[in-house]
N, C-alpha and C. Protein backbone atom coordinates (compact mmCIF):
# COMPACT_ATOMS: atom_id res chain seq x y z
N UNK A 1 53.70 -8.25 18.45
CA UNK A 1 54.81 -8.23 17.52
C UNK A 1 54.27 -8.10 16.11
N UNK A 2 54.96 -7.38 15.47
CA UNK A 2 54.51 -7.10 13.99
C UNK A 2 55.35 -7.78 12.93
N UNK A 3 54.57 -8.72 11.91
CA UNK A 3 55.36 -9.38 10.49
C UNK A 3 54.92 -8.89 9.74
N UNK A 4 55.88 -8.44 8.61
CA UNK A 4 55.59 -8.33 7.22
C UNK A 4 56.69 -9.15 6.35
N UNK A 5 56.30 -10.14 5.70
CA UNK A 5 57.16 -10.74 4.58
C UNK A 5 56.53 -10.67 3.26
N UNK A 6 57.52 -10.23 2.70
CA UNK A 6 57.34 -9.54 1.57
C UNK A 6 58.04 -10.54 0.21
N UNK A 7 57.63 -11.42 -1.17
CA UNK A 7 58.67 -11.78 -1.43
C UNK A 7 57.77 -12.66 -3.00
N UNK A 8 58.55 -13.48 -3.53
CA UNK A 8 57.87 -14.35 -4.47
C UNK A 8 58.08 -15.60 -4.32
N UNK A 9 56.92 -15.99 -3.81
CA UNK A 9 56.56 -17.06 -3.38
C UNK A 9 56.69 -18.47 -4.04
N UNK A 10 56.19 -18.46 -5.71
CA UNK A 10 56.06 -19.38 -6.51
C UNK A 10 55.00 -20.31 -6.30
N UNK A 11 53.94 -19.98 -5.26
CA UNK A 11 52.91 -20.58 -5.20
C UNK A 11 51.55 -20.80 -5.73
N UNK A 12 51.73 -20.78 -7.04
CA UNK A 12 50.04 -20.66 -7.92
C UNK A 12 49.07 -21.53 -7.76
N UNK A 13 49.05 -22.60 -6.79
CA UNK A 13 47.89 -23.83 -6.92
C UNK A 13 47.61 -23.36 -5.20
N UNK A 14 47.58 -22.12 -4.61
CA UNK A 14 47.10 -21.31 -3.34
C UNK A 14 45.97 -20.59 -3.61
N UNK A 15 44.59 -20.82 -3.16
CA UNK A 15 43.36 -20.00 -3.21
C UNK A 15 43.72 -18.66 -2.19
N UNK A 16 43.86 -17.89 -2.21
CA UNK A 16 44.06 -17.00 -1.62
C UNK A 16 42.98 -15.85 -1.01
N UNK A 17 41.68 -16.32 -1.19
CA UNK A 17 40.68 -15.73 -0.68
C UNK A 17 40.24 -16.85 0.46
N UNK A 18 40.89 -18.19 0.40
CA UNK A 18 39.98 -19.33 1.27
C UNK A 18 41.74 -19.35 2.12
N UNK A 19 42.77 -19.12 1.93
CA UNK A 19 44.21 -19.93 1.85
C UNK A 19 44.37 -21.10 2.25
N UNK A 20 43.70 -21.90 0.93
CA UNK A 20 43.53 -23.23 0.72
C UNK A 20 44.75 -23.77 -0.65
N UNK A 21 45.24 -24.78 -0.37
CA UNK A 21 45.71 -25.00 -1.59
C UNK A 21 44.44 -25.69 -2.37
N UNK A 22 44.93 -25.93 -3.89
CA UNK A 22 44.00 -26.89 -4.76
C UNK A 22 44.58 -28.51 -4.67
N UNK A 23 45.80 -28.70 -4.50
CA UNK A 23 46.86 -29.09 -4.66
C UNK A 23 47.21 -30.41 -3.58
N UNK A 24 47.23 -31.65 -3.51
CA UNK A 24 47.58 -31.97 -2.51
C UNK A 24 48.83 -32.09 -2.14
N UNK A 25 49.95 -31.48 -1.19
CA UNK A 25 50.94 -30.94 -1.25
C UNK A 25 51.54 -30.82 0.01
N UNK A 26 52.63 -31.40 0.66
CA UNK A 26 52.89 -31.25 1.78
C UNK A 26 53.41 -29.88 2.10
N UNK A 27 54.24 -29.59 1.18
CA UNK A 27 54.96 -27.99 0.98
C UNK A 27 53.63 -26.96 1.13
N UNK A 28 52.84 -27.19 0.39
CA UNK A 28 51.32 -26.41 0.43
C UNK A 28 50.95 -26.29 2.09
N UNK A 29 50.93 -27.31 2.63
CA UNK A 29 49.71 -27.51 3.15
C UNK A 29 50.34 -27.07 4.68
N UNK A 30 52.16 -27.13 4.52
CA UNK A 30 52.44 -26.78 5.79
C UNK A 30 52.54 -25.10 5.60
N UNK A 31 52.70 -24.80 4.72
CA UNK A 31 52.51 -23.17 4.30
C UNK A 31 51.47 -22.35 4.27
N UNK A 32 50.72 -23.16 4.13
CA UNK A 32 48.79 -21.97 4.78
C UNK A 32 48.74 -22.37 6.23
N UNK A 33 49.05 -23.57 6.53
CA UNK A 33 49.09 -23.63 7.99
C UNK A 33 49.62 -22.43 8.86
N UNK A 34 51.25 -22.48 8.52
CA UNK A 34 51.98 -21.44 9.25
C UNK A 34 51.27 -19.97 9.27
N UNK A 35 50.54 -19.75 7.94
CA UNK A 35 49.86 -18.73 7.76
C UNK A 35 48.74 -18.09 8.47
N UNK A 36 47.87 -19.39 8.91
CA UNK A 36 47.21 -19.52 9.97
C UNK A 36 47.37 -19.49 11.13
N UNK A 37 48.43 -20.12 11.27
CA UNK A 37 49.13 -20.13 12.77
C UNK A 37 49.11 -18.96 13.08
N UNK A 38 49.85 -17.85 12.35
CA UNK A 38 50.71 -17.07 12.78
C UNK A 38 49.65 -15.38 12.51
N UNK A 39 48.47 -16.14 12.22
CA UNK A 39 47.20 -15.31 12.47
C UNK A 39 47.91 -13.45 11.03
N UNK A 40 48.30 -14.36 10.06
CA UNK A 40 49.06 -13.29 8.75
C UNK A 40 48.00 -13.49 7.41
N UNK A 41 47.94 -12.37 6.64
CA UNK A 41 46.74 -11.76 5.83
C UNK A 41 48.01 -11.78 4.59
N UNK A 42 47.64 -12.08 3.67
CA UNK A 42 47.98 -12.24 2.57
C UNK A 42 47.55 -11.13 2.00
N UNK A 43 47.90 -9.53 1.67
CA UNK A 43 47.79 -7.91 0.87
C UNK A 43 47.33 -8.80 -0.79
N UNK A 44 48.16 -8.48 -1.33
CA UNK A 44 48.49 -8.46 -2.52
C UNK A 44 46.85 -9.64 -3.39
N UNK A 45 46.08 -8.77 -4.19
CA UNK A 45 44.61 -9.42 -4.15
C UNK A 45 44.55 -9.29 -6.10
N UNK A 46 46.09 -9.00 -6.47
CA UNK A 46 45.98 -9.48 -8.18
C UNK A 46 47.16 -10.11 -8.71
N UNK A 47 46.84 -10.89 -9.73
CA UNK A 47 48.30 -11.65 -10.30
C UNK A 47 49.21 -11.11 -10.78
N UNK A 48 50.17 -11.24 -9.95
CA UNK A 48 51.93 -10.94 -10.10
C UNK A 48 52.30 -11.75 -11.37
N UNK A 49 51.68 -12.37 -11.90
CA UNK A 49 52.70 -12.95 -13.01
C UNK A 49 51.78 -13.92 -13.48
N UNK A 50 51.12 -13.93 -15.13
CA UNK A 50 50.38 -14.22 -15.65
C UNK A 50 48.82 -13.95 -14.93
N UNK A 51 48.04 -15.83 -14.57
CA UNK A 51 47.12 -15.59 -13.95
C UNK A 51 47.26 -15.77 -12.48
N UNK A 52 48.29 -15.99 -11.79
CA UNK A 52 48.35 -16.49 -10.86
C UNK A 52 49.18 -15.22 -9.98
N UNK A 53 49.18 -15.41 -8.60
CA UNK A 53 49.23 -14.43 -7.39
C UNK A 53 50.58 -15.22 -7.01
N UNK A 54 51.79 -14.53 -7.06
CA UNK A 54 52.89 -15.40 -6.97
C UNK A 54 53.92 -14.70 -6.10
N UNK A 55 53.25 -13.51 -5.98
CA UNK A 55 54.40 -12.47 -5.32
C UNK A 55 53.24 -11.86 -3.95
N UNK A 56 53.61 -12.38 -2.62
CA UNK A 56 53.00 -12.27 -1.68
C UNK A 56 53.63 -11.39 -0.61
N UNK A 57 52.67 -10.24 0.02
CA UNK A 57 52.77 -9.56 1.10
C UNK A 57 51.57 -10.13 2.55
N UNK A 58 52.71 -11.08 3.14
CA UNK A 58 52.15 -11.41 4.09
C UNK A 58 52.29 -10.60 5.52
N UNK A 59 51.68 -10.58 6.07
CA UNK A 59 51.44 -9.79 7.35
C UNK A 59 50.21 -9.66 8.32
N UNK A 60 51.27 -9.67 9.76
CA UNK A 60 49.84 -9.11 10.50
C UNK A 60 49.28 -8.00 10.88
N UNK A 61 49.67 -6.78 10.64
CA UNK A 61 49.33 -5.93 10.19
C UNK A 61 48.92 -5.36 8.93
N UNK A 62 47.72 -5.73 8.64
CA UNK A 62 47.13 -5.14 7.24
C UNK A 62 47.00 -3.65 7.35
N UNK A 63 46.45 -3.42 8.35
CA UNK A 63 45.65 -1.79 8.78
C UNK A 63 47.05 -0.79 8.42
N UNK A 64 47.97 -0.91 8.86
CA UNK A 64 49.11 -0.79 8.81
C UNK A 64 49.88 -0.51 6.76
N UNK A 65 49.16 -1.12 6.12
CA UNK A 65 49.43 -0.92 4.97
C UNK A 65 48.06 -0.15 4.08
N UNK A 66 49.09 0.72 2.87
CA UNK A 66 48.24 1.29 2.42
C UNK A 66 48.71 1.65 1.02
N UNK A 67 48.09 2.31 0.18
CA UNK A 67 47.94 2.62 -1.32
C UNK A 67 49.21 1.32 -1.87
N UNK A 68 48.24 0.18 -2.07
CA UNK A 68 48.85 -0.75 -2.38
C UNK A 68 48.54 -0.85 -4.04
N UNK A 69 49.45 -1.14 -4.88
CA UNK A 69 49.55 -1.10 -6.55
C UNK A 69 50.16 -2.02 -7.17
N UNK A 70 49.99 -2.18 -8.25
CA UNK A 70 51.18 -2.88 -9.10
C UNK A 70 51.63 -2.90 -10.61
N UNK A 71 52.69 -2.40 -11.05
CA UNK A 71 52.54 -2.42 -12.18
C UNK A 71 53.61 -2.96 -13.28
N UNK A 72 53.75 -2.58 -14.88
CA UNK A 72 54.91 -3.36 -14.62
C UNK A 72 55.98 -2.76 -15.06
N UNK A 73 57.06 -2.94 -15.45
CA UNK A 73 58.07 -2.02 -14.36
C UNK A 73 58.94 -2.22 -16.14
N UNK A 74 60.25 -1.24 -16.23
CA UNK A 74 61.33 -1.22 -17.32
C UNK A 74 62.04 -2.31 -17.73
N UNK A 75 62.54 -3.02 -16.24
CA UNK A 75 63.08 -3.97 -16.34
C UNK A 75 62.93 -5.73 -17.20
N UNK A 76 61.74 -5.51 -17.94
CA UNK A 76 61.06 -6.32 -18.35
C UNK A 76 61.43 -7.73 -17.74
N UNK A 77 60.73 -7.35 -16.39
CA UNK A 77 60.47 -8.64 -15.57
C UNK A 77 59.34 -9.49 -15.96
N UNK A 78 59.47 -10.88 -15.91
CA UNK A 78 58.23 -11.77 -16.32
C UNK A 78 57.09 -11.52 -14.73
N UNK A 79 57.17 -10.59 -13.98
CA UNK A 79 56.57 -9.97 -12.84
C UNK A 79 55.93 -9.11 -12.74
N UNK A 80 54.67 -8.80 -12.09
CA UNK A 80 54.15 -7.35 -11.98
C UNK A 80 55.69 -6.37 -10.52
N UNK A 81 55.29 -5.56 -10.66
CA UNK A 81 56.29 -4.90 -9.71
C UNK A 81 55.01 -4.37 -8.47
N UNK A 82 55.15 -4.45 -7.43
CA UNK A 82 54.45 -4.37 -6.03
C UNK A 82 54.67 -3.03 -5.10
N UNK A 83 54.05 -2.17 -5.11
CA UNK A 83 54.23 -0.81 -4.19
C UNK A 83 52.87 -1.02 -3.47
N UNK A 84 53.43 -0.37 -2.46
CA UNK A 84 52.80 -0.18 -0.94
C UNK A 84 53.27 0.88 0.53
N UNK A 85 52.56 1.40 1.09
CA UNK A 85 52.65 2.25 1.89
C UNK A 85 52.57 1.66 3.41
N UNK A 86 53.75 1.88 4.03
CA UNK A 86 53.77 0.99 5.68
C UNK A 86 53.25 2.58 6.42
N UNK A 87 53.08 2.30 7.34
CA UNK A 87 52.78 3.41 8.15
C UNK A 87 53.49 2.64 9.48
N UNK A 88 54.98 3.49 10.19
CA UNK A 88 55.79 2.82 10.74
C UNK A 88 55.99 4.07 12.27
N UNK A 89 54.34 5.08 12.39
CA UNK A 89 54.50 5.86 13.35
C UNK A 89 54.16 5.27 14.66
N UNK A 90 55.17 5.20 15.33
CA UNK A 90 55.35 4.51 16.56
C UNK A 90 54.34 5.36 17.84
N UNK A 91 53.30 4.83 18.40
CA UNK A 91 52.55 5.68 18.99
C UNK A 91 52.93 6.08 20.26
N UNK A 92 53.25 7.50 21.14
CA UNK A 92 53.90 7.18 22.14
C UNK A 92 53.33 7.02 23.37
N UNK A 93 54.77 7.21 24.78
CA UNK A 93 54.08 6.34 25.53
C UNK A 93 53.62 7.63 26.57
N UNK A 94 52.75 6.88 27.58
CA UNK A 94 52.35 8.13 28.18
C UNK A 94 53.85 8.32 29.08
N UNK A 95 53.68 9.60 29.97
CA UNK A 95 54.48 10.30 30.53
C UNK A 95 54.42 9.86 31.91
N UNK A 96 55.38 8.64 32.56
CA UNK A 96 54.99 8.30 33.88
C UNK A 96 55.90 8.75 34.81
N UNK A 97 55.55 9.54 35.90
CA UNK A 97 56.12 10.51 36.78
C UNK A 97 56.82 8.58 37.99
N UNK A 98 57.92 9.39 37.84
CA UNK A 98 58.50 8.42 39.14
C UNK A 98 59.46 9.16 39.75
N UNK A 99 59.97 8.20 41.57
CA UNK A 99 60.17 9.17 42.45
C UNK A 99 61.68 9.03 42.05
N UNK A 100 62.44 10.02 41.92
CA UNK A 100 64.16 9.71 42.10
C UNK A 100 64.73 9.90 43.64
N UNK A 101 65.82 9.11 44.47
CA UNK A 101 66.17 9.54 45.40
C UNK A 101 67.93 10.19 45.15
N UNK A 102 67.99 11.11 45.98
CA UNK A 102 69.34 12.11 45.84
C UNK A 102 70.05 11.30 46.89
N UNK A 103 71.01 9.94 46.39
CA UNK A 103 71.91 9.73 47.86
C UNK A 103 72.71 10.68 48.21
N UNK A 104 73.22 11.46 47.62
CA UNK A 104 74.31 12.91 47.87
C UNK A 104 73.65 13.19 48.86
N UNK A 105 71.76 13.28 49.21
CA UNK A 105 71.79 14.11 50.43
C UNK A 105 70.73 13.06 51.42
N UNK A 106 71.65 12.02 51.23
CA UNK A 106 70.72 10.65 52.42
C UNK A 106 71.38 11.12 53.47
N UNK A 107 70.75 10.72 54.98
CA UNK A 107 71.23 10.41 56.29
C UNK A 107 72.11 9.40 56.45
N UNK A 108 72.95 9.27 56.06
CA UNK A 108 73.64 7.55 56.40
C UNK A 108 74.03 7.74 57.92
N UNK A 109 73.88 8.16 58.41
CA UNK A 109 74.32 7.78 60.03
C UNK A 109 72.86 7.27 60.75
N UNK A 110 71.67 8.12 60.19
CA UNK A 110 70.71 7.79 60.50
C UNK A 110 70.33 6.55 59.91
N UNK A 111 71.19 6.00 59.17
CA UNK A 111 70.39 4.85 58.14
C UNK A 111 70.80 3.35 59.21
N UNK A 112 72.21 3.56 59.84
CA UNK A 112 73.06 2.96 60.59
C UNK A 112 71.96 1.86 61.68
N UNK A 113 71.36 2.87 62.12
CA UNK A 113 70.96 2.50 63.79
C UNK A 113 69.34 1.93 63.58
């Protein structure tokens, strides 16, 4: 199964190269957990807003993402703005031959006895 959550987090006291908090924090601490749990890579590797990494693309598919950027945007958001490339080509499946039967042309009298 594939996650991507995409969003702003508000989490600045998160090491994000260790995903450790600094912080002792129950909110923290159950939130790198799940992160762990759920075996998800944190993209996004510069600060969204000042010095801190606040706007997170979590997922387990990294490979899956690509020409990732950020910049900042018209709207004069106190935010960097976040672009990224999914690659969402579904690989297909092979071609498996199976038998069909034609009841239109069964024996049913023969099926009887």
């Amino acid at each position: 199964d594939q996650i991507l959550i995409v969003g702003d987090f508000n989490l600045p006291d998160v090491d994000w190269a260790t995903v450790t908090a600094s912080i002792d924090c129950q909110m923290y601490t159950l939130f790198t957990e799940a992160i762990e749990d759920h075996f998800l890579w944190q993209v996004i590797d510069f600060p969204t807003r000042n010095d801190h990494i606040l706007d997170l693309l979590l997922t387990n598919i990294p490979d899956k993402i690509s020409n990732f950027k950020g910049s900042w945007d018209i709207l004069n958001s106190d935010h960097q703005l976040t672009e990224f490339s999914l690659d969402l080509r579904i690989k297909s499946q092979p071609h498996i031959k199976r038998r069909l039967y034609n009841f239109k042309k069964a024996e049913w009298i023969g099926l009887k006895y």
